[in-house]
N, C-alpha and C. Protein backbone atom coordinates (compact mmCIF):
# COMPACT_ATOMS: atom_id res chain seq x y z
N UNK A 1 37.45 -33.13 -35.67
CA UNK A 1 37.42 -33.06 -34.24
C UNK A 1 37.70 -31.65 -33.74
N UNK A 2 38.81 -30.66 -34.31
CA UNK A 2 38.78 -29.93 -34.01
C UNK A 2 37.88 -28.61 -34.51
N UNK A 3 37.22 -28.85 -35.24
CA UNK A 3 35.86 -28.40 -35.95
C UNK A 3 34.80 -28.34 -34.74
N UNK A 4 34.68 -29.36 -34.25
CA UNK A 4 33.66 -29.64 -33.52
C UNK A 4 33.87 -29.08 -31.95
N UNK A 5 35.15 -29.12 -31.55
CA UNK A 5 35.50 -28.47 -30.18
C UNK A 5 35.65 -26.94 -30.36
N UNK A 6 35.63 -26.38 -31.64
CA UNK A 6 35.78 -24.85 -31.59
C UNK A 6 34.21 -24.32 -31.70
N UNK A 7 33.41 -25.48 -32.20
CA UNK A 7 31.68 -25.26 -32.43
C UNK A 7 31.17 -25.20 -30.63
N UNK A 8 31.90 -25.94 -29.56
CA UNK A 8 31.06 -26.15 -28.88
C UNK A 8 31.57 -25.23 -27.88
N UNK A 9 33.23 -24.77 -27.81
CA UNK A 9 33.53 -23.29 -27.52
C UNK A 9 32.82 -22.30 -27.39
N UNK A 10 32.45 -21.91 -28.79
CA UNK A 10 31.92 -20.72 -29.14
C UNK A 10 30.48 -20.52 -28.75
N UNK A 11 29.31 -21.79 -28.80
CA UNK A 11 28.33 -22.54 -27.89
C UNK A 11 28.68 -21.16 -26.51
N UNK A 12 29.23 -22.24 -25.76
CA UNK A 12 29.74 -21.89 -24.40
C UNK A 12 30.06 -20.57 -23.92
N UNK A 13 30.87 -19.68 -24.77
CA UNK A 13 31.00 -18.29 -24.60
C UNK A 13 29.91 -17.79 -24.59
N UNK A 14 29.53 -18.29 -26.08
CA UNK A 14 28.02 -17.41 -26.36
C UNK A 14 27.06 -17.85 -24.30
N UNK A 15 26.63 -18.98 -24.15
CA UNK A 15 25.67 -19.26 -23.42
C UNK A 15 26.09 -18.34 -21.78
N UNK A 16 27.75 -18.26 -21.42
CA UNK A 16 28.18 -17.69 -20.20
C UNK A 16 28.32 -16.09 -20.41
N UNK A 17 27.96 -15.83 -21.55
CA UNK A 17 28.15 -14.16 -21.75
C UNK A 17 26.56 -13.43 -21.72
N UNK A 18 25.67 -14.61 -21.91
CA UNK A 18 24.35 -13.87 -21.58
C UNK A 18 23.44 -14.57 -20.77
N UNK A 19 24.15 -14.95 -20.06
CA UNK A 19 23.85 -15.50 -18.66
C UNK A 19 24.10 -14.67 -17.17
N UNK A 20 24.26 -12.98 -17.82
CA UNK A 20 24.76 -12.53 -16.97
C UNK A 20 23.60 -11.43 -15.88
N UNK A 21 23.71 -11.24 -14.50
CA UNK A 21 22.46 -10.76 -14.01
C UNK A 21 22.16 -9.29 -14.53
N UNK A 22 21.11 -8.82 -15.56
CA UNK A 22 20.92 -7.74 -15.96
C UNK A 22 19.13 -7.70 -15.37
N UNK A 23 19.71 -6.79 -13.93
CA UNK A 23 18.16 -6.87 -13.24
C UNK A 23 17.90 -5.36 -13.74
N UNK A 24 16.72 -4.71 -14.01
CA UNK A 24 16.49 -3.47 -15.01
C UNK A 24 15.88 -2.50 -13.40
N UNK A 25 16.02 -0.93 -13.56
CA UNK A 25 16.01 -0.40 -12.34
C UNK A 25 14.63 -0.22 -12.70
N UNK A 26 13.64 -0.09 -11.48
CA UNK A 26 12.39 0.01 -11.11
C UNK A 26 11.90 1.63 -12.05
N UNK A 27 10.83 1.66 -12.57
CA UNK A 27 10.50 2.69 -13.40
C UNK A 27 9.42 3.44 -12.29
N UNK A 28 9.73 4.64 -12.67
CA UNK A 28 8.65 5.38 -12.05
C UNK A 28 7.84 7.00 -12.58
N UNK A 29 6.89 6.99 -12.69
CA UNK A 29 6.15 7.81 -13.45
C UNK A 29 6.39 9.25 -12.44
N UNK A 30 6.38 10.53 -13.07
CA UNK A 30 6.44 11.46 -12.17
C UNK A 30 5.84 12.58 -13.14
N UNK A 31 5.76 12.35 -14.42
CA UNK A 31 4.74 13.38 -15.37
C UNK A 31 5.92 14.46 -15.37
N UNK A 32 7.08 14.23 -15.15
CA UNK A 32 7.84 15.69 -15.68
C UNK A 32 8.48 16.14 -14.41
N UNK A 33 7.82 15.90 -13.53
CA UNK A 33 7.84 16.17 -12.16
C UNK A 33 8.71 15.65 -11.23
N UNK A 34 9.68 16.67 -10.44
CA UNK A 34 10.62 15.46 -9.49
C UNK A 34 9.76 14.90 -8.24
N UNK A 35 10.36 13.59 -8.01
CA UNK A 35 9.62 13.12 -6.78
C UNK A 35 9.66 13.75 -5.58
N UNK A 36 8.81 14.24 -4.79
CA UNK A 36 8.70 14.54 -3.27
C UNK A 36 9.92 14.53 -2.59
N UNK A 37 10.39 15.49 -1.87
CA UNK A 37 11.44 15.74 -1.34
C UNK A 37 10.72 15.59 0.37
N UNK A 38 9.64 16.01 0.35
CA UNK A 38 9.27 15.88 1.81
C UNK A 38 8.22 14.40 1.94
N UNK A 39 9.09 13.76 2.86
CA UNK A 39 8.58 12.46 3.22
C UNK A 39 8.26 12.56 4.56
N UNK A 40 6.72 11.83 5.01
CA UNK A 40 6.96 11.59 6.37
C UNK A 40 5.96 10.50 7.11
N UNK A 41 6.54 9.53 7.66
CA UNK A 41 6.10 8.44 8.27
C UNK A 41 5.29 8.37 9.38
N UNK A 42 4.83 7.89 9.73
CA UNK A 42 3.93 7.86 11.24
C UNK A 42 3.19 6.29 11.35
N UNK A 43 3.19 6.01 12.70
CA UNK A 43 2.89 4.89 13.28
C UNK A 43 1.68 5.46 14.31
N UNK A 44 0.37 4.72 14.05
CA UNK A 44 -0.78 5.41 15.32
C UNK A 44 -1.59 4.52 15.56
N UNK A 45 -1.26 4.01 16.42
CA UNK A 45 -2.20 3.00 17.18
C UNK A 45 -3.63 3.31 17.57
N UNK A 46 -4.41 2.60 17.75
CA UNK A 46 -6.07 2.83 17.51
C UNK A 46 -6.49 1.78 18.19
N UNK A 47 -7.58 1.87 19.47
CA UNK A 47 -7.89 0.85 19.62
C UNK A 47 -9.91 0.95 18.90
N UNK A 48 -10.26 -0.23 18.61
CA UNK A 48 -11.97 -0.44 18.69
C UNK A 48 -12.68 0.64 19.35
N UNK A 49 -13.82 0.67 19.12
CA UNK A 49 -14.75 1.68 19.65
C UNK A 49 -15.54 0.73 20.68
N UNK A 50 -15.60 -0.46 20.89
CA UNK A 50 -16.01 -1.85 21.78
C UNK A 50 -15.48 -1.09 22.84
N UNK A 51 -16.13 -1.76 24.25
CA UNK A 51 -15.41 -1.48 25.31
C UNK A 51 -14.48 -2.64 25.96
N UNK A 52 -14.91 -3.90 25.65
CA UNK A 52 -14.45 -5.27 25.89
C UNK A 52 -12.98 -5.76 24.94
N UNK A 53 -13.10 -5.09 23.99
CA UNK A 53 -12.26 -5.56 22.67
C UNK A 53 -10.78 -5.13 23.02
N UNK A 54 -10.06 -5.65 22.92
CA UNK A 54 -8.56 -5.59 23.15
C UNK A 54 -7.76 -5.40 22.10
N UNK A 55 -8.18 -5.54 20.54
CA UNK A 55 -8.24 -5.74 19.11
C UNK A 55 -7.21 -4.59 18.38
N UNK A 56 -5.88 -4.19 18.17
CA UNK A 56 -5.67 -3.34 18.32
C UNK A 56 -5.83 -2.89 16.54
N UNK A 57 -5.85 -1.68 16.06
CA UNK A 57 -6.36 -1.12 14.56
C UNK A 57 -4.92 -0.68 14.32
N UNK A 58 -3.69 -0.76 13.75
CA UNK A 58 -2.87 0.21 13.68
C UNK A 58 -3.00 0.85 12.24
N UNK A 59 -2.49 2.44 11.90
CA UNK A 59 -2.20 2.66 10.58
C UNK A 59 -0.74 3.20 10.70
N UNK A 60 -0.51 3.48 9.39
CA UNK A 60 0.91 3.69 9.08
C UNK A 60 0.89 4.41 7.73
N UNK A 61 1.43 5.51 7.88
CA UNK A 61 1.02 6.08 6.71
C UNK A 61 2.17 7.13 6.22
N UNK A 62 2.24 7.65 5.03
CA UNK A 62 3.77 8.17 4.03
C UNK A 62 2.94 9.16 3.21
N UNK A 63 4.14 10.71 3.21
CA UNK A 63 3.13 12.02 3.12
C UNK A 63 4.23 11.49 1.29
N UNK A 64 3.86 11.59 0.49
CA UNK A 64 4.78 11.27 -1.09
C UNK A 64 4.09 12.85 -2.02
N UNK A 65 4.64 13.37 -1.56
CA UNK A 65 4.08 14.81 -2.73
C UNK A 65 2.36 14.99 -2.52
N UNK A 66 1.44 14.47 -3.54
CA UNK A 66 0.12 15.16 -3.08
C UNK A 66 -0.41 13.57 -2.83
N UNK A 67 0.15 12.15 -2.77
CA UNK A 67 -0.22 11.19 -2.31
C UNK A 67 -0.18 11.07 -0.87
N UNK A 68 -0.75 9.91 -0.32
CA UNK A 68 -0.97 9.40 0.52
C UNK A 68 -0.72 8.15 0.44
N UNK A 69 0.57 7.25 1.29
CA UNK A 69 0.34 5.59 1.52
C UNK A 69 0.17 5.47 2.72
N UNK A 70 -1.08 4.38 2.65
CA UNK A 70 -1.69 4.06 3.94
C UNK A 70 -1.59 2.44 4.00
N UNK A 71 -0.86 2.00 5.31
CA UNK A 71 -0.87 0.52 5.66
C UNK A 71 -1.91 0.31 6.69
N UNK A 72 -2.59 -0.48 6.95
CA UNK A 72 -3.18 -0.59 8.12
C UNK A 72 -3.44 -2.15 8.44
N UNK A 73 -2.74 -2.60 10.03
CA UNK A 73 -2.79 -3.99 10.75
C UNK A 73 -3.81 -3.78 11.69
N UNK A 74 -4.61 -5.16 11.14
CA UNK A 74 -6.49 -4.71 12.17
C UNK A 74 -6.09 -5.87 12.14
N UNK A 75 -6.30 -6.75 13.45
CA UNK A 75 -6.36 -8.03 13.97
C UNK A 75 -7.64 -8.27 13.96
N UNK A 76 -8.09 -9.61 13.71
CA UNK A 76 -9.14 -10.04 13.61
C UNK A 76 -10.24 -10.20 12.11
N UNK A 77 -9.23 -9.33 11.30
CA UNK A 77 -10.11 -8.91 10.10
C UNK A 77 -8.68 -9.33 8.80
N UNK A 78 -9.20 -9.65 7.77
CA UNK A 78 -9.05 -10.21 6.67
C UNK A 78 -9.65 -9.52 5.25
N UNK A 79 -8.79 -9.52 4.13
CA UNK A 79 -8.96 -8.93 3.13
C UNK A 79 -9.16 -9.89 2.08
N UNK A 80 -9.14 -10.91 2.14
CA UNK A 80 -8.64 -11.94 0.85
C UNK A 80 -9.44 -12.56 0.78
N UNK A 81 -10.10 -13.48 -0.30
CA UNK A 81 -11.80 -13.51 -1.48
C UNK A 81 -11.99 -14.60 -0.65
N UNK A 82 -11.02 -15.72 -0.02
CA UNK A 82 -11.28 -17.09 0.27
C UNK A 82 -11.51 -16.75 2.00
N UNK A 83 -11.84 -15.32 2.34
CA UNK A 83 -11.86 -15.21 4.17
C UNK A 83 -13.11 -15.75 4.07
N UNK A 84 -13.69 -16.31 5.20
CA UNK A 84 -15.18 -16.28 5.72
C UNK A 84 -15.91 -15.63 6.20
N UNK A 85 -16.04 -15.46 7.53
CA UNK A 85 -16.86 -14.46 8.69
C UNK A 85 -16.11 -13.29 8.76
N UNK A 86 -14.95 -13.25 8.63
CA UNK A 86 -13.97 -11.76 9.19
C UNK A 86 -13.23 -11.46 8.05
N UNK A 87 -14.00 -11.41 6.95
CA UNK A 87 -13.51 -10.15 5.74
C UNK A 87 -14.17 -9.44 6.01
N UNK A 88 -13.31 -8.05 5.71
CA UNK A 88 -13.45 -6.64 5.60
C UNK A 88 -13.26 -5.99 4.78
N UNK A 89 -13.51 -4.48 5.22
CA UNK A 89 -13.26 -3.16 4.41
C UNK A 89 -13.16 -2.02 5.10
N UNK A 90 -12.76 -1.05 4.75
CA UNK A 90 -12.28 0.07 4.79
C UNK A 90 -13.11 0.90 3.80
N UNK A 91 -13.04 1.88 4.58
CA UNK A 91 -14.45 3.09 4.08
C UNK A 91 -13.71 4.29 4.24
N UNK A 92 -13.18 4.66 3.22
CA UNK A 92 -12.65 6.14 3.34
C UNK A 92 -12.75 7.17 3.05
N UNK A 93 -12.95 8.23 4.36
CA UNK A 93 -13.66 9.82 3.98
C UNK A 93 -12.25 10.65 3.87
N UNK A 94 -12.08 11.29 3.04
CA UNK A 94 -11.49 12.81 2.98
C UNK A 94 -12.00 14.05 3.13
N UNK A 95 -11.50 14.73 4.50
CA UNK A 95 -12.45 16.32 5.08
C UNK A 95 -14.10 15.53 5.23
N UNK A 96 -14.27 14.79 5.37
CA UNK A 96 -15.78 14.57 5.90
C UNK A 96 -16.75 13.64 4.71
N UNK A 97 -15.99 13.57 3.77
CA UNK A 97 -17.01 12.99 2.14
C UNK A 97 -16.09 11.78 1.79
N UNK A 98 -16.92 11.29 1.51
CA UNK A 98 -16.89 9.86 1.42
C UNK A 98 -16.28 9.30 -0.20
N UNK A 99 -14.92 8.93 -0.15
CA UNK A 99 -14.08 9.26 -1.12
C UNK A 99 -14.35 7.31 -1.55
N UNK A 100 -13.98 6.80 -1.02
CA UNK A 100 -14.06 5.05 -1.44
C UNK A 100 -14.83 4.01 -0.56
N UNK A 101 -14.45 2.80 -0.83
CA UNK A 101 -14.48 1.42 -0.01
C UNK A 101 -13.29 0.58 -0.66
N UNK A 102 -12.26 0.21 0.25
CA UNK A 102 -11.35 -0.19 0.07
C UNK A 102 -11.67 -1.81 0.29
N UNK A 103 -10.52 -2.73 -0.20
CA UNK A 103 -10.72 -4.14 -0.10
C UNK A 103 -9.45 -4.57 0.23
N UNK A 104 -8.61 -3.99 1.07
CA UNK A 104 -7.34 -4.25 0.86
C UNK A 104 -6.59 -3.15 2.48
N UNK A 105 -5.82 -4.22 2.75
CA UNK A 105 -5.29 -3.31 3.60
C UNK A 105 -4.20 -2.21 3.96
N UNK A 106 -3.62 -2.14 2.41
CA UNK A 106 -2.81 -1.11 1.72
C UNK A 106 -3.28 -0.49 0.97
N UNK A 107 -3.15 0.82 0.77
CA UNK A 107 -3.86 1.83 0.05
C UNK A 107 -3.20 3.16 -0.44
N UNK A 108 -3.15 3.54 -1.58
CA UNK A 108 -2.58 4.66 -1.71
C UNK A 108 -3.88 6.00 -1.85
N UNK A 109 -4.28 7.05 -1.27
CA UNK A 109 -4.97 8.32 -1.13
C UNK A 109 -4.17 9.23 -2.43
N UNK A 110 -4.72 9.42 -3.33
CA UNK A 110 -3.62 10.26 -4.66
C UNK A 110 -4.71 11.48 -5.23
N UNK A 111 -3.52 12.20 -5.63
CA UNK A 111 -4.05 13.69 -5.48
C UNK A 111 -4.88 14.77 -4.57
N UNK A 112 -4.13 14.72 -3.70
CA UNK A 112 -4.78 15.89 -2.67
C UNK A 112 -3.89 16.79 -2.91
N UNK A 113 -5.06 17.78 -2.16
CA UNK A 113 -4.46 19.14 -2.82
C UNK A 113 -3.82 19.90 -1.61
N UNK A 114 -2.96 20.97 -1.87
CA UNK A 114 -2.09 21.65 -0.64
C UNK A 114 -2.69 21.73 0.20
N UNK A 115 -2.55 21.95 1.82
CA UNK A 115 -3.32 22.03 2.63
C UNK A 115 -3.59 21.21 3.54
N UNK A 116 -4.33 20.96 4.76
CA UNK A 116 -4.53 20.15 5.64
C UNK A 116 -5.66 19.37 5.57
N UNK A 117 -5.50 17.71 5.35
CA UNK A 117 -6.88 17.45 5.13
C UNK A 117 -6.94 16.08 6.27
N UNK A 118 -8.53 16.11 6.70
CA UNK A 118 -8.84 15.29 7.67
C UNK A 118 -8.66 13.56 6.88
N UNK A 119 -8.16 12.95 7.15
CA UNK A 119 -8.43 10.98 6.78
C UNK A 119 -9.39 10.23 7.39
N UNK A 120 -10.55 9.86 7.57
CA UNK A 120 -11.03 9.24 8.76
C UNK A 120 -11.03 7.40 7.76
N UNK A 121 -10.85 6.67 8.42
CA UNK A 121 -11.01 5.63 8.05
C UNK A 121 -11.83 4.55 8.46
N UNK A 122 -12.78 3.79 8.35
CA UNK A 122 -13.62 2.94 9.23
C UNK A 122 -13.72 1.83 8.68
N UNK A 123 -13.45 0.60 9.71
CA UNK A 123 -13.69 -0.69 9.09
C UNK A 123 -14.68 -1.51 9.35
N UNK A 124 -15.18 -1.76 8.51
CA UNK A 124 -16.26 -2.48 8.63
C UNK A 124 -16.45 -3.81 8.21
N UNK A 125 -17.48 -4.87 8.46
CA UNK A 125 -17.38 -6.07 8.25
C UNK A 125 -18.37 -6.29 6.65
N UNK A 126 -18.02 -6.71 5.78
CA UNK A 126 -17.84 -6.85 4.43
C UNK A 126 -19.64 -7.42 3.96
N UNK A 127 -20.27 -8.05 4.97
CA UNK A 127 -21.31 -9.06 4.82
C UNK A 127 -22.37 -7.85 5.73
N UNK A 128 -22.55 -7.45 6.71
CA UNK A 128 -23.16 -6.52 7.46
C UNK A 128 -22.90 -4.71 7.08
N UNK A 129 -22.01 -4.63 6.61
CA UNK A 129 -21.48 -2.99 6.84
C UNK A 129 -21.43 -2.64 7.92
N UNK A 130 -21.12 -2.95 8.84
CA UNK A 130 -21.37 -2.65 10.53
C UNK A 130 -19.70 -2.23 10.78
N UNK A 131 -19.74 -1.03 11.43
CA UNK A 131 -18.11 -0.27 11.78
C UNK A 131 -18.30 -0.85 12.56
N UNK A 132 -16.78 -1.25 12.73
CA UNK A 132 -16.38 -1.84 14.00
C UNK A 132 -15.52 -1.07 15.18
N UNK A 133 -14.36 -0.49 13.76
CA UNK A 133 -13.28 0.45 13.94
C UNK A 133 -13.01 1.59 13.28
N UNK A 134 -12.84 2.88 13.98
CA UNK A 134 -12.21 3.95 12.93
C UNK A 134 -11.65 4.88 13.55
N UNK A 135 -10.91 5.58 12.84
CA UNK A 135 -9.71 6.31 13.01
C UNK A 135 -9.47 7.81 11.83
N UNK A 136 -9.49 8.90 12.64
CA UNK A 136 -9.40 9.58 11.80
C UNK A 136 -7.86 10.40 12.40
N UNK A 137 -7.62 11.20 11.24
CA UNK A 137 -6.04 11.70 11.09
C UNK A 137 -5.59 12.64 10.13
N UNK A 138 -5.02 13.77 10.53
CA UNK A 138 -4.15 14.90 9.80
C UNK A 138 -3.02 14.89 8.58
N UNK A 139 -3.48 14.92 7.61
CA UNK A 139 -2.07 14.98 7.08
C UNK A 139 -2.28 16.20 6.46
N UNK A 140 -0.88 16.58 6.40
CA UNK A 140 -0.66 17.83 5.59
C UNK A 140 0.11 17.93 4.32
N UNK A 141 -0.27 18.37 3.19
CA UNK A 141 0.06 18.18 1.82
C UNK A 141 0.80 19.85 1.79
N UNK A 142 2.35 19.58 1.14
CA UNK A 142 2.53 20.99 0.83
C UNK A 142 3.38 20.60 -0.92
């Protein structure tokens, strides 16, 4: 009996000693490189190029070293495989040339180079290509 209560002890230690929260810190790649010291946020409202449309486009966007994160809330429009009539996209030029087509309404812009470069962004409807909305914008990479 007491064989058996020191077996189910030791059980027990063992099971409450690695039961313990070991959450691991987020990894991040930087190639050698420290992360961006200059950060900077912005909020810019946009309305449609419609004259009737009330629809508002917002972006939101984060200067991260030679990246770019771009959020953008477009009412009316949808990113996800199961939308119907109002999936979209995003068409994005850098300085004037036509860098992607996005499917998603978060986006990271990576590797630009020092300097001031134009963003224009346009959304369009996924089934037509027809802009609806766009927005172009400054960021500066140093």
């Amino acid at each position: 009996m007491k064989m058996f209560i020191y077996v189910i002890t030791i059980c027990l230690v063992m099971a409450i000693s690695g039961c313990k929260r070991d959450i691991p810190e987020p990894e991040t790649k930087t190639n050698g490189k420290p992360t961006s010291l200059h950060s900077v946020s912005h909020d810019i409202p946009v309305f449609k190029t419609t004259l009737n449309s009330k629809e508002p486009f917002f972006v939101k966007y984060k200067i991260e070293g030679s990246n770019v994160l771009i959020e953008c809330i477009i009412q009316g429009i949808t990113f996800r495989e199961t939308a119907g009539n109002n999936k979209g996209k995003i068409i994005l030029y850098v300085d004037g040339k036509k860098k992607e087509e996005i499917l998603s309404a978060a986006f990271i812009v990576k590797g630009l180079t020092s300097g001031t470069h134009r963003l224009t962004l346009e959304v369009a409807t996924e089934k037509a290509s027809t802009v609806i909305m766009k927005k172009e914008f400054d960021v500066t990479i140093r």
